[in-house]
Protein backbone atom coordinates (compact mmCIF):
# COMPACT_ATOMS: atom_id res chain seq x y z
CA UNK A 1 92.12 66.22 48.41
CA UNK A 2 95.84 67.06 48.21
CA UNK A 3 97.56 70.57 48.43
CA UNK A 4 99.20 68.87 45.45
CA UNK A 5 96.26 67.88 43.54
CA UNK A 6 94.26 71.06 43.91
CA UNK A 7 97.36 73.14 43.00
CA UNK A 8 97.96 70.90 39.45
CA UNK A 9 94.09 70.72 38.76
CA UNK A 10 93.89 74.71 39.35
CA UNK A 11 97.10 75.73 37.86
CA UNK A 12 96.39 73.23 34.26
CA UNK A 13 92.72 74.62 34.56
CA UNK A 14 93.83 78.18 34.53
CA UNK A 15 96.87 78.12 32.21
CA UNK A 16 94.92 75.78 29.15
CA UNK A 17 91.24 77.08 29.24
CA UNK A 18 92.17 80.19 26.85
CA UNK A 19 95.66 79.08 25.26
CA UNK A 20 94.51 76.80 22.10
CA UNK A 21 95.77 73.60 23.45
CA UNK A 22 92.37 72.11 24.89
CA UNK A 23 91.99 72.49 29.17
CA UNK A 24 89.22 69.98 28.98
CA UNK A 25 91.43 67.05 27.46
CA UNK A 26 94.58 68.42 30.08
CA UNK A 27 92.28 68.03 32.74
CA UNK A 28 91.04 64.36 31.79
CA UNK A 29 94.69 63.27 31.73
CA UNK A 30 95.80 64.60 34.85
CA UNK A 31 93.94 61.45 36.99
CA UNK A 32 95.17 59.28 34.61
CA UNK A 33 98.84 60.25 34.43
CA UNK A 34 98.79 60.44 38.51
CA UNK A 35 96.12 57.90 39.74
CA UNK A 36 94.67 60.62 41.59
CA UNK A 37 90.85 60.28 42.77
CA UNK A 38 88.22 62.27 40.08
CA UNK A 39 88.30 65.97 41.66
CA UNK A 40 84.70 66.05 42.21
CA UNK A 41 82.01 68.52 40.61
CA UNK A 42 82.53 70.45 42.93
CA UNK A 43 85.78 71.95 42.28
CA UNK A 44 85.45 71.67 38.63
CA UNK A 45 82.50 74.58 38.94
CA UNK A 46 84.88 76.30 41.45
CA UNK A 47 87.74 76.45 38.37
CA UNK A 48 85.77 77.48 36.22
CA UNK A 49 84.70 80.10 38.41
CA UNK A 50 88.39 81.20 38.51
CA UNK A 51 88.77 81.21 35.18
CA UNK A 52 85.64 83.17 34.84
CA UNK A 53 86.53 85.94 36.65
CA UNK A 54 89.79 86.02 35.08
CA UNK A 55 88.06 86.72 31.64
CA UNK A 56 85.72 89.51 32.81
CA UNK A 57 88.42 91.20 34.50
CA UNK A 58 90.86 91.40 31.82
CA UNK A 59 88.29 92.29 28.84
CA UNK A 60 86.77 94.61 32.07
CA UNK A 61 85.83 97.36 29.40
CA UNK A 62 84.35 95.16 26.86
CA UNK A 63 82.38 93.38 29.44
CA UNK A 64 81.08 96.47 30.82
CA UNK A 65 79.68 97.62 27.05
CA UNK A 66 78.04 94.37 26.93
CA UNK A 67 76.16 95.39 29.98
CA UNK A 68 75.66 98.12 28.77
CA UNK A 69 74.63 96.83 25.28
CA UNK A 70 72.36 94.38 27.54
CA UNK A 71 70.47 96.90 29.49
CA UNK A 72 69.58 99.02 26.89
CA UNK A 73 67.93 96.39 25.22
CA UNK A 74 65.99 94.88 28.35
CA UNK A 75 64.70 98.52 28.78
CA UNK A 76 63.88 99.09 25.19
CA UNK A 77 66.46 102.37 25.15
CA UNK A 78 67.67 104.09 22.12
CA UNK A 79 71.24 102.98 21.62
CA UNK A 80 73.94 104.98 20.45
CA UNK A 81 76.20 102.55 20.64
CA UNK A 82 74.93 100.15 18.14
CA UNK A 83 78.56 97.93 17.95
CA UNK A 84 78.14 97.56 21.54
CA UNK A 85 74.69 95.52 20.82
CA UNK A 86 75.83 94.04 17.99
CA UNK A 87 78.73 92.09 19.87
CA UNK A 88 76.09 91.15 22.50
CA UNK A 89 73.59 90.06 20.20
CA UNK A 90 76.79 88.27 17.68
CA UNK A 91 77.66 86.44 21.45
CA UNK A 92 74.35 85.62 22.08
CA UNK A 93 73.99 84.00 18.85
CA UNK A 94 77.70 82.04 18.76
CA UNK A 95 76.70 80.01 21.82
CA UNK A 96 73.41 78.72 21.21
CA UNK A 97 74.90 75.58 19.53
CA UNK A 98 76.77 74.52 22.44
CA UNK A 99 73.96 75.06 24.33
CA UNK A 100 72.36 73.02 22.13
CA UNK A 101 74.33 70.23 21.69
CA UNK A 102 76.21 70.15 24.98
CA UNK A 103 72.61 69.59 26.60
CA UNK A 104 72.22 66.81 23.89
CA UNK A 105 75.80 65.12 24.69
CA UNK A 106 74.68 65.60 28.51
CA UNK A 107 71.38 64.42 27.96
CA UNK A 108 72.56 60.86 26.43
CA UNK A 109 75.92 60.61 28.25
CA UNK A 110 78.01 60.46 25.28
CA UNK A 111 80.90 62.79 26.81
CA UNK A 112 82.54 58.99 28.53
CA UNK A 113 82.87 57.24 25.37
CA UNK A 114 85.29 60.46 24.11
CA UNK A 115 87.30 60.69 27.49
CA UNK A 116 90.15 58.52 26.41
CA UNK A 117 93.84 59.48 25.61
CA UNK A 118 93.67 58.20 22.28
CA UNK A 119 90.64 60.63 21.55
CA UNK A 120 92.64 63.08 22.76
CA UNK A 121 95.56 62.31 20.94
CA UNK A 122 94.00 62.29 17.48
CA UNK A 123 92.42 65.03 18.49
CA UNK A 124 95.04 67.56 19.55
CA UNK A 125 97.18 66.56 16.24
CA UNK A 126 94.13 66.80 13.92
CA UNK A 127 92.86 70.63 15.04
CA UNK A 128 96.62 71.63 15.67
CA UNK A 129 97.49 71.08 12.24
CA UNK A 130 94.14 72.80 11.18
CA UNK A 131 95.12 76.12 13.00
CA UNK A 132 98.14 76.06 11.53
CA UNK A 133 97.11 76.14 7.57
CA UNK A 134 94.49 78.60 9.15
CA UNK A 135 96.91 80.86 10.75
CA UNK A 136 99.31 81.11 8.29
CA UNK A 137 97.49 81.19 5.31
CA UNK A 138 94.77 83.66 6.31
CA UNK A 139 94.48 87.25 5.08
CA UNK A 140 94.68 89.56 8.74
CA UNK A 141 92.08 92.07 7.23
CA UNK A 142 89.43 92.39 10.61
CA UNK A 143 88.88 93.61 13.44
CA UNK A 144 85.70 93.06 15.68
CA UNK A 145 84.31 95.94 14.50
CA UNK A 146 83.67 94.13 11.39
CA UNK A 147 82.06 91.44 13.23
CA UNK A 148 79.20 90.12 11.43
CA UNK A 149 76.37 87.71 12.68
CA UNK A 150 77.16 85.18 9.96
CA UNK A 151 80.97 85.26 11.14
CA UNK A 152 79.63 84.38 15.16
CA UNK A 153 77.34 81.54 13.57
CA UNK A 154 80.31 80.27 12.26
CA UNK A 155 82.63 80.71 15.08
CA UNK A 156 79.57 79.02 17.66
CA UNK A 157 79.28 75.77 15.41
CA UNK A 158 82.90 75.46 15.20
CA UNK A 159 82.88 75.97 19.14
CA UNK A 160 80.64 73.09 19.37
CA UNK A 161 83.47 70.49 17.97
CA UNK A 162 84.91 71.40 21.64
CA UNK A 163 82.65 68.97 23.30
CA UNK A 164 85.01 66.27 22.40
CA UNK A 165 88.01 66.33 24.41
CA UNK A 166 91.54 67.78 23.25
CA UNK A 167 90.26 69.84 20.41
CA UNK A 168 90.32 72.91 22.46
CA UNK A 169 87.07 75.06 22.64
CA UNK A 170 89.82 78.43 22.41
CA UNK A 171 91.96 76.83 19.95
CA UNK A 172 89.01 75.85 17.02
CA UNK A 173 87.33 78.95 17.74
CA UNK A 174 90.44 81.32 17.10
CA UNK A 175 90.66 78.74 13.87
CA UNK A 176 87.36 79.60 12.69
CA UNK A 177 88.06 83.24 13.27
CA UNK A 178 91.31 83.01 11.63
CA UNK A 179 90.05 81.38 8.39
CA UNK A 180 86.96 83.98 8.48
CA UNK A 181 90.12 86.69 8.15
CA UNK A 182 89.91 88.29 11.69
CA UNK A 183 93.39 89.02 13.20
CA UNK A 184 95.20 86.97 15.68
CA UNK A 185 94.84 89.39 18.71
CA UNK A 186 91.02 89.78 17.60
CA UNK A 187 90.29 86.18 16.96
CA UNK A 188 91.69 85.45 20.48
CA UNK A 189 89.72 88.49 22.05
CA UNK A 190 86.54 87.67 20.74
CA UNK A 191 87.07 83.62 21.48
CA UNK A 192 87.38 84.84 25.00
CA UNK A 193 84.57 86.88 25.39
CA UNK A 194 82.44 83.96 23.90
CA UNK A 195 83.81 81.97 27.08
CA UNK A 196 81.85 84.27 29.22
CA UNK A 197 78.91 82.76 27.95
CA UNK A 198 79.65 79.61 27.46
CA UNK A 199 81.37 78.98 31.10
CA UNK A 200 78.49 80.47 32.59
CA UNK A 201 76.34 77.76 30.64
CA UNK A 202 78.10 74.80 31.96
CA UNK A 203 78.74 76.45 35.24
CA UNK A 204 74.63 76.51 35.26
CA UNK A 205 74.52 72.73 33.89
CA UNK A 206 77.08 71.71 36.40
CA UNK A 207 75.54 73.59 39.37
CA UNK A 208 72.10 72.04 38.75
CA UNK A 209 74.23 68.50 39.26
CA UNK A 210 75.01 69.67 41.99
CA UNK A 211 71.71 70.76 43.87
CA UNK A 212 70.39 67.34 42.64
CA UNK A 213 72.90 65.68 44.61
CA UNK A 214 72.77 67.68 47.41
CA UNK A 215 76.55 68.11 48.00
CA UNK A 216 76.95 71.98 46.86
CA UNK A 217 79.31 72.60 49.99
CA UNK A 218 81.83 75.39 49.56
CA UNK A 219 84.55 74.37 51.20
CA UNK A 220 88.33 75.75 51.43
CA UNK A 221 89.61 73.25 48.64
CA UNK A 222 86.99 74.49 46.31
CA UNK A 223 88.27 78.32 47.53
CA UNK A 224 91.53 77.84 46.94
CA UNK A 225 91.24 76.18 43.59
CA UNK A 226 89.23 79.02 42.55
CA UNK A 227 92.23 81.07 43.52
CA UNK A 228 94.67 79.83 41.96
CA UNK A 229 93.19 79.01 38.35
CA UNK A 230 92.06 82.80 38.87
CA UNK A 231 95.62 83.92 38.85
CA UNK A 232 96.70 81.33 36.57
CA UNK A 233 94.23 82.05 33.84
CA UNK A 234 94.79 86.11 34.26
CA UNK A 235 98.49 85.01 33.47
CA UNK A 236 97.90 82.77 30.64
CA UNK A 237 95.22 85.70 28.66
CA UNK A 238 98.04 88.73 29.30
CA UNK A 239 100.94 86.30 28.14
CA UNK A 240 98.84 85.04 24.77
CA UNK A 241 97.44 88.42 24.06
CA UNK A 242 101.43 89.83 24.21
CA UNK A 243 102.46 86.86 22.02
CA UNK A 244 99.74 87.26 19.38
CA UNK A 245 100.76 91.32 18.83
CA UNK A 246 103.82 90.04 16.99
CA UNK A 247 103.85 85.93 16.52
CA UNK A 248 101.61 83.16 15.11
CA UNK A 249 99.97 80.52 17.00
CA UNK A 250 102.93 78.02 15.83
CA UNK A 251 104.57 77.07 19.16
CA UNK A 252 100.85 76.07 20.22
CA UNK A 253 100.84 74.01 17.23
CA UNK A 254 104.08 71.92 17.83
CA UNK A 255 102.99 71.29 21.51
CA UNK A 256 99.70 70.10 20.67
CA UNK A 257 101.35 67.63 17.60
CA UNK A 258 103.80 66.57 20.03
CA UNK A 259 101.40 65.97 22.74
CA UNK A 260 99.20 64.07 20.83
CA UNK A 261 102.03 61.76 19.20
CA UNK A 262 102.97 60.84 22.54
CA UNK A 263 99.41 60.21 23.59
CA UNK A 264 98.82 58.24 20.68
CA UNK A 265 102.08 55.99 21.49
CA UNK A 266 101.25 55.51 24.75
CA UNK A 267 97.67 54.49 23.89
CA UNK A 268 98.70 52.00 21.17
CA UNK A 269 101.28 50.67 23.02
């Protein structure tokens, strides 16, 4: 593999995982706008990992309560913290349909049929223009603190229209969180920390491919892609999080319109 190609396949990984414009459909078009060779398993796990440990390290503190929240539970403590095991436990409960029905699209193979441009295209203008109404027309009344378990249910089978390509598992989650009245810098910090989980799920999926095959080599390629979506996607979650404290989610909403008109052309042409 190319300098080239790992650098683009890192760099789109890290930059569109957490901005609402859909990494997964970004990272299907890449090979077909370039005619490179499919990446490989093997550094798809090793961007994710990047992105991963982007995540925990910039939501450090509320990682380390859910630790916390998560240890206290597995040793049957008292808590005095009882937000801190409600997020866990609200986390916990957003990402079992994904689990669910990612292991059912995996199990039957259906993710192929939905890796086309035109998918993709329909896709990015359909949920753009549903964050938008969302965004703009939604009362900004919470914070997490008013998280309840009904809201993550919500928020978890909204994540699971992410399985198809270009709808953007950050983007319809912040929608969902939007529309359920939470505030843009809250929606996007709690569609983040529901990442943790659900990277780690696919990671698991992907990594089990992997020791099937045999071919779980870590090689510098795989390293360096790690790298670089690390620093990409630390980048991307300080620049959104900045945006959100005083703009909407519009500019993400004209991109993903535009991109998907163009995809759309292209497809039907």
């Amino acid at each position: 593999m190319s300098l080239l190609q790992i650098f683009v396949l890192a760099i789109v990984q890290g930059i569109t995982e957490f901005l609402p414009i859909s990494s997964s459909g970004h990272l299907i078009l890449v090979p077909q706008l370039t005619d490179w060779p499919d990446q490989g398993l093997m550094m798809d796990v090793g961007v994710h990992v990047g992105t991963l440990a982007a995540v925990m390290l910039y939501f450090r503190k509320d990682v380390a309560a859910l630790f916390h929240a998560f240890w206290q539970m597995l040793t049957l403590s008292k808590s005095h913290r009882p937000h801190e095991r409600k997020l866990f436990l609200a986390l916990i409960l957003a990402t079992i349909p994904v689990v669910v029905f990612g292991g059912l699209v995996a199990m039957f193979d259906l993710n192929e049929a939905w890796r086309t441009a035109e998918v993709i295209g329909w896709t990015s203008i359909i949920f753009g223009i549903l964050l938008y109404v969302l965004d703009m027309r939604s009362p900004v009344t919470k914070t997490i603190l008013e998280l309840r378990y009904g809201h993550a249910l919500i928020m978890g089978l909204a994540q699971v229209l992410a399985l198809v390509p270009g709808t953007s598992r950050s983007g319809i989650t912040m929608t969902a969180a939007r529309g359920l009245g939470f505030s843009r810098t809250e929606a996007a910090r709690f569609s983040m920390l529901m990442s943790i989980p659900t990277i780690l799920a696919a990671g698991t999926l992907e990594g089990l491919k992997l020791a099937e095959s045999g071919d779980f080599v870590l090689g510098q390629d795989i390293l360096l892609g790690a790298a670089l979506s690390f620093a990409a996607a630390l980048l991307a979650i300080a620049a959104l999080m900045k945006w959100l404290q005083s703009a909407s989610m519009t500019p993400f909403v004209i991109y993903r319109v535009l991109l998907g008109i163009g995809l759309l052309v292209w497809a039907y042409s």
